[in-house]
Protein backbone atom coordinates (compact mmCIF):
# COMPACT_ATOMS: atom_id res chain seq x y z
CA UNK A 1 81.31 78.13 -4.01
CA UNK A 2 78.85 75.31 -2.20
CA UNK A 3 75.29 75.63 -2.33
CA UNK A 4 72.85 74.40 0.43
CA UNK A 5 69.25 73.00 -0.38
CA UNK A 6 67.60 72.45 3.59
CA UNK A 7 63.98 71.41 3.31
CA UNK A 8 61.68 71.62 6.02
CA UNK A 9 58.21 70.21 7.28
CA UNK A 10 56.10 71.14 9.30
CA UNK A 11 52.22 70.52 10.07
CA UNK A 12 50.33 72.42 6.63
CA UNK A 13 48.72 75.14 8.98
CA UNK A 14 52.02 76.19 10.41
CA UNK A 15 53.57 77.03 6.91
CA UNK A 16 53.08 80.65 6.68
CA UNK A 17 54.10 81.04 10.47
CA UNK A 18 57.38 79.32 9.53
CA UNK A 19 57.72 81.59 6.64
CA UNK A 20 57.02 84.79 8.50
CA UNK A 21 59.59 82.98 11.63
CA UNK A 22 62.61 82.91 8.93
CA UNK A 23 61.93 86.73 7.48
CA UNK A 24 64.48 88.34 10.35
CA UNK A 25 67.06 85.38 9.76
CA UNK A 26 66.79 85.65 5.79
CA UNK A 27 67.13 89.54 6.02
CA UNK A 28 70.16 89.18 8.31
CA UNK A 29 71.99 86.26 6.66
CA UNK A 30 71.62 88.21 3.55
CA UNK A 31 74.30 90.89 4.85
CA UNK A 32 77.03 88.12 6.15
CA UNK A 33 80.01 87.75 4.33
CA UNK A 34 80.17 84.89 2.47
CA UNK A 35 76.76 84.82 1.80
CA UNK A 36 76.05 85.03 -2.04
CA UNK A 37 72.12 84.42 -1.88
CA UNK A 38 69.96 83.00 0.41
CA UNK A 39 66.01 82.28 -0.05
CA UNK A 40 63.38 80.66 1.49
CA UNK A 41 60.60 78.42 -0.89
CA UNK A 42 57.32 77.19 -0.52
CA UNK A 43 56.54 74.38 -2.27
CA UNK A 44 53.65 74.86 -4.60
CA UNK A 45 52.86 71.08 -4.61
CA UNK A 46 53.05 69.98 -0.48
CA UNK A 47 51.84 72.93 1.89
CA UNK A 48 53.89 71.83 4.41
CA UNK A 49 57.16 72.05 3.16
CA UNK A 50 59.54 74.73 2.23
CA UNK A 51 63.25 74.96 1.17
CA UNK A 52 65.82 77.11 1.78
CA UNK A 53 68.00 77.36 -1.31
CA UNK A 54 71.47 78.65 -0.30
CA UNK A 55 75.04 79.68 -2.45
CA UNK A 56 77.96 80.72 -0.07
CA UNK A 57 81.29 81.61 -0.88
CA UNK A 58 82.97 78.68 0.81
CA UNK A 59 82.78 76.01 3.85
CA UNK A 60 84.28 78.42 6.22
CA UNK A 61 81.90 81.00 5.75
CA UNK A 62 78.60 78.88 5.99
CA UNK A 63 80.31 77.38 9.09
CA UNK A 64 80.53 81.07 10.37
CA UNK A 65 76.83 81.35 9.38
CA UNK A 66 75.46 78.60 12.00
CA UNK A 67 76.90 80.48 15.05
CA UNK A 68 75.61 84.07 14.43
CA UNK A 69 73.10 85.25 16.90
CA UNK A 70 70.02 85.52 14.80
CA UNK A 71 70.44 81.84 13.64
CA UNK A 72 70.05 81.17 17.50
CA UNK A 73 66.75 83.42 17.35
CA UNK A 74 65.73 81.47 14.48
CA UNK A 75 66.14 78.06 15.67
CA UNK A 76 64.36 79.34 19.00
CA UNK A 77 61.26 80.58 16.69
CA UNK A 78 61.31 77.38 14.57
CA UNK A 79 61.75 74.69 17.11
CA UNK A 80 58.25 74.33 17.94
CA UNK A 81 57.12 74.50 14.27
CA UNK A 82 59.14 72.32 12.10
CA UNK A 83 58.26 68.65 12.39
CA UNK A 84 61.68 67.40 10.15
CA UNK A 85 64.76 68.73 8.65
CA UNK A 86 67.23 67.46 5.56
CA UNK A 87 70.11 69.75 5.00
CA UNK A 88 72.41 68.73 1.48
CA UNK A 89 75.56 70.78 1.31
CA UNK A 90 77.34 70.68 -2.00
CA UNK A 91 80.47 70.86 -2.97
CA UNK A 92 82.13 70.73 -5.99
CA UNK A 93 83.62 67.40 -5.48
CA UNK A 94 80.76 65.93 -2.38
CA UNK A 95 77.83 66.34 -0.70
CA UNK A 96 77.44 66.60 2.72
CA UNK A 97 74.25 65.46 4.92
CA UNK A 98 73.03 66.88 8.13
């Protein structure tokens, strides 16, 4: 199992428009194999961040993740609204940065 922790900003205004952006993406990543949860934060301390807090099955199956079509929708609908992105993936024996 691997677990991905992906924080984003954006401007403090655009928060719940980002939130609202990700509902279609969270609802269909939720049904992909592999996928063991998958859930969007806000932070209750900077109101323009949130996290995605991730748990897949393995490497493979996150990888399988980033090409399905409604991660293209979302990136489309969250281009113009996130100002920076850090994305951890952990393993059991690393952690990758993107």
């Amino acid at each position: 199992m691997i677990f991905v922790v992906a924080t984003l900003t954006c401007a403090p205004e655009k928060r719940d428009e980002l939130m609202a952006a990700a509902q279609p993406c969270i609802t269909a990543t939720r049904r992909e194999s592999g996928c063991i949860s998958y859930d969007l934060n806000a932070s209750s301390t900077d109101p323009g961040t949130a996290v995605f807090v991730e748990r897949w099955q393995s490497r493979e199956a996150l990888q399988r993740h980033f090409g399905q079509p409604h991660m293209a929708v979302w990136r489309e609908a969250s281009g113009k609204l996130i100002a920076s992105r850090t994305v951890e993936i952990i393993h059991p024996e690393q952690v990758e940065t993107l």
